[in-house]
Protein backbone atom coordinates (compact mmCIF):
# COMPACT_ATOMS: atom_id res chain seq x y z
CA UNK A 1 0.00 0.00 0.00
CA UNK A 2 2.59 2.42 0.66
CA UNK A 3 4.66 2.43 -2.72
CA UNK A 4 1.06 3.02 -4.17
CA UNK A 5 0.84 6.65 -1.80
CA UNK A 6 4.27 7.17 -2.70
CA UNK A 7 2.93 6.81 -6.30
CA UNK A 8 0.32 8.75 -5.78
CA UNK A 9 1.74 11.99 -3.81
CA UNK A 10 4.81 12.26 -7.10
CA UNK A 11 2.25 11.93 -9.35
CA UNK A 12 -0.56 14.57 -8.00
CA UNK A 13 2.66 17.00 -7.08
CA UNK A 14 3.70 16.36 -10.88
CA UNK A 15 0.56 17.07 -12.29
CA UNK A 16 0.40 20.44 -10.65
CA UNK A 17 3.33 21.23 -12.04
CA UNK A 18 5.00 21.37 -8.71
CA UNK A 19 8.67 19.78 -9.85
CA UNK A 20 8.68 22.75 -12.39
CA UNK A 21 10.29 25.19 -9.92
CA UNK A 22 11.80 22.70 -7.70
CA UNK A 23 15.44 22.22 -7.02
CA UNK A 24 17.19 19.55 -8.47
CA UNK A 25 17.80 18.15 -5.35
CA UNK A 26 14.18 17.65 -4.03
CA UNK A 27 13.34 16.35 -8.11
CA UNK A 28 16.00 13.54 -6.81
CA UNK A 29 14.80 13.38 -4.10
CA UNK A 30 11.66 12.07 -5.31
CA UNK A 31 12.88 9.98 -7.25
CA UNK A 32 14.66 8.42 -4.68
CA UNK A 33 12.43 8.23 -2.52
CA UNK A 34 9.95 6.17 -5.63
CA UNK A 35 13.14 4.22 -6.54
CA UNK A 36 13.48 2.50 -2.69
CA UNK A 37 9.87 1.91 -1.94
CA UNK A 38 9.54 0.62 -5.08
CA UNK A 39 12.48 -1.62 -4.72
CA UNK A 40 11.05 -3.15 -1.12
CA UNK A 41 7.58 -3.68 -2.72
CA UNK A 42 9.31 -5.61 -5.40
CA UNK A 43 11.03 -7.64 -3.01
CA UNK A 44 8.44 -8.45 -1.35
CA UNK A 45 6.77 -9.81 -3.98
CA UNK A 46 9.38 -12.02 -5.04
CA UNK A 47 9.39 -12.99 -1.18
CA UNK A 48 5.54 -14.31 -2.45
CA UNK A 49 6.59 -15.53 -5.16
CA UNK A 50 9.47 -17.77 -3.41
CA UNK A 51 7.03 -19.18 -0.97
CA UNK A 52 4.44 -19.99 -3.36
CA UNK A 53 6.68 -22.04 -5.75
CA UNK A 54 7.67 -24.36 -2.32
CA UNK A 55 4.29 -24.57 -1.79
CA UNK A 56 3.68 -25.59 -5.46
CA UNK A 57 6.91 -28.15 -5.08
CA UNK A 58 5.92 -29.60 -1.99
CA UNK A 59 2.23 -30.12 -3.73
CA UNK A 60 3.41 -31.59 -6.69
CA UNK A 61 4.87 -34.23 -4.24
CA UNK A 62 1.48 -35.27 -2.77
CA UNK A 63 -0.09 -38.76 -4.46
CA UNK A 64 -3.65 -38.53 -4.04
CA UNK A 65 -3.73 -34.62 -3.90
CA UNK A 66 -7.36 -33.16 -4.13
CA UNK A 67 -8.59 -31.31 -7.34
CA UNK A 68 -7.47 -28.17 -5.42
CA UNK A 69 -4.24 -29.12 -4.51
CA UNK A 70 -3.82 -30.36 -7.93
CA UNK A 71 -4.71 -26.92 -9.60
CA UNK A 72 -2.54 -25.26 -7.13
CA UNK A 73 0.43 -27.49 -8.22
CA UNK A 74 0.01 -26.84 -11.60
CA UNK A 75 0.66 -22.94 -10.98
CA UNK A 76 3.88 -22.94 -11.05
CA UNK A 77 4.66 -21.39 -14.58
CA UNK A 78 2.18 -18.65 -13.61
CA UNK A 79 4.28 -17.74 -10.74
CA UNK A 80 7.35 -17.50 -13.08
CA UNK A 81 5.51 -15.72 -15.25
CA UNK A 82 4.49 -13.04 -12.63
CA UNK A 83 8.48 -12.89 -11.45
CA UNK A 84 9.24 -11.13 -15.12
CA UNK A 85 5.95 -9.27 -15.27
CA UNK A 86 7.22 -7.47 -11.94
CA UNK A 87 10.25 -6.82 -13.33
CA UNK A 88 9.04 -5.42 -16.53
CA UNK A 89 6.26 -3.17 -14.87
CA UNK A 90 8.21 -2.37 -11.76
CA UNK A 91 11.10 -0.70 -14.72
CA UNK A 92 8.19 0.78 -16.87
CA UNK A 93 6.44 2.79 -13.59
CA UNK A 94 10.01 3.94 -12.87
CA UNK A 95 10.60 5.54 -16.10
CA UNK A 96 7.61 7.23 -16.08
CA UNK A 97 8.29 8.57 -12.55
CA UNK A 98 11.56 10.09 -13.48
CA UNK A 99 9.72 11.38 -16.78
CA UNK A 100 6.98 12.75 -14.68
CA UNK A 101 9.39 14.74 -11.96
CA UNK A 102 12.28 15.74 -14.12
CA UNK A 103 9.88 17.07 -17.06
């Protein structure tokens, strides 16, 4: 929740035009400050995403697993799949941060 405020506060200050007469300093800053909270909510995710794959291996170990443990097991390329997503979104909002307080 908090990278999204973060998120939020750079891009209604941006939109006022409030980096415009801003040092360069506070425009870093900002950016910074976007950059590290970003960084912790990405590595939390992949925290998520760590867990959930041992969960996935140690379900794909079961014999007899229930229809929901065997939908659960099959998740697994899902989970990689939402590693690089991350990564490629997490990069993408960044840019467009830095775009958004630097001008």
């Amino acid at each position: 929740m908090a990278p999204s405020l973060v998120l939020i506060g750079i891009l209604v200050i941006a939109g006022f035009g409030k980096f415009d007469g801003a040092t360069d300093a506070v425009k870093y800053l900002a950016i910074a400050v976007a950059a590290a909270t970003g960084i912790l909510a990405v590595i939390s995710q992949y925290a998520a995403i760590r867990e959930a794959s041992a969960l996935v291996a140690d379900i794909n170990k079961l014999s007899g697993a229930s229809a929901l443990a065997t939908k659960v097991g099959e998740s697994g390329k899902f989970l990689s799949l939402t590693a690089v997503i991350i990564v490629a979104l997490s990069a993408a909002i960044f840019a467009l941060v830095v775009t958004a307080v630097l001008g």
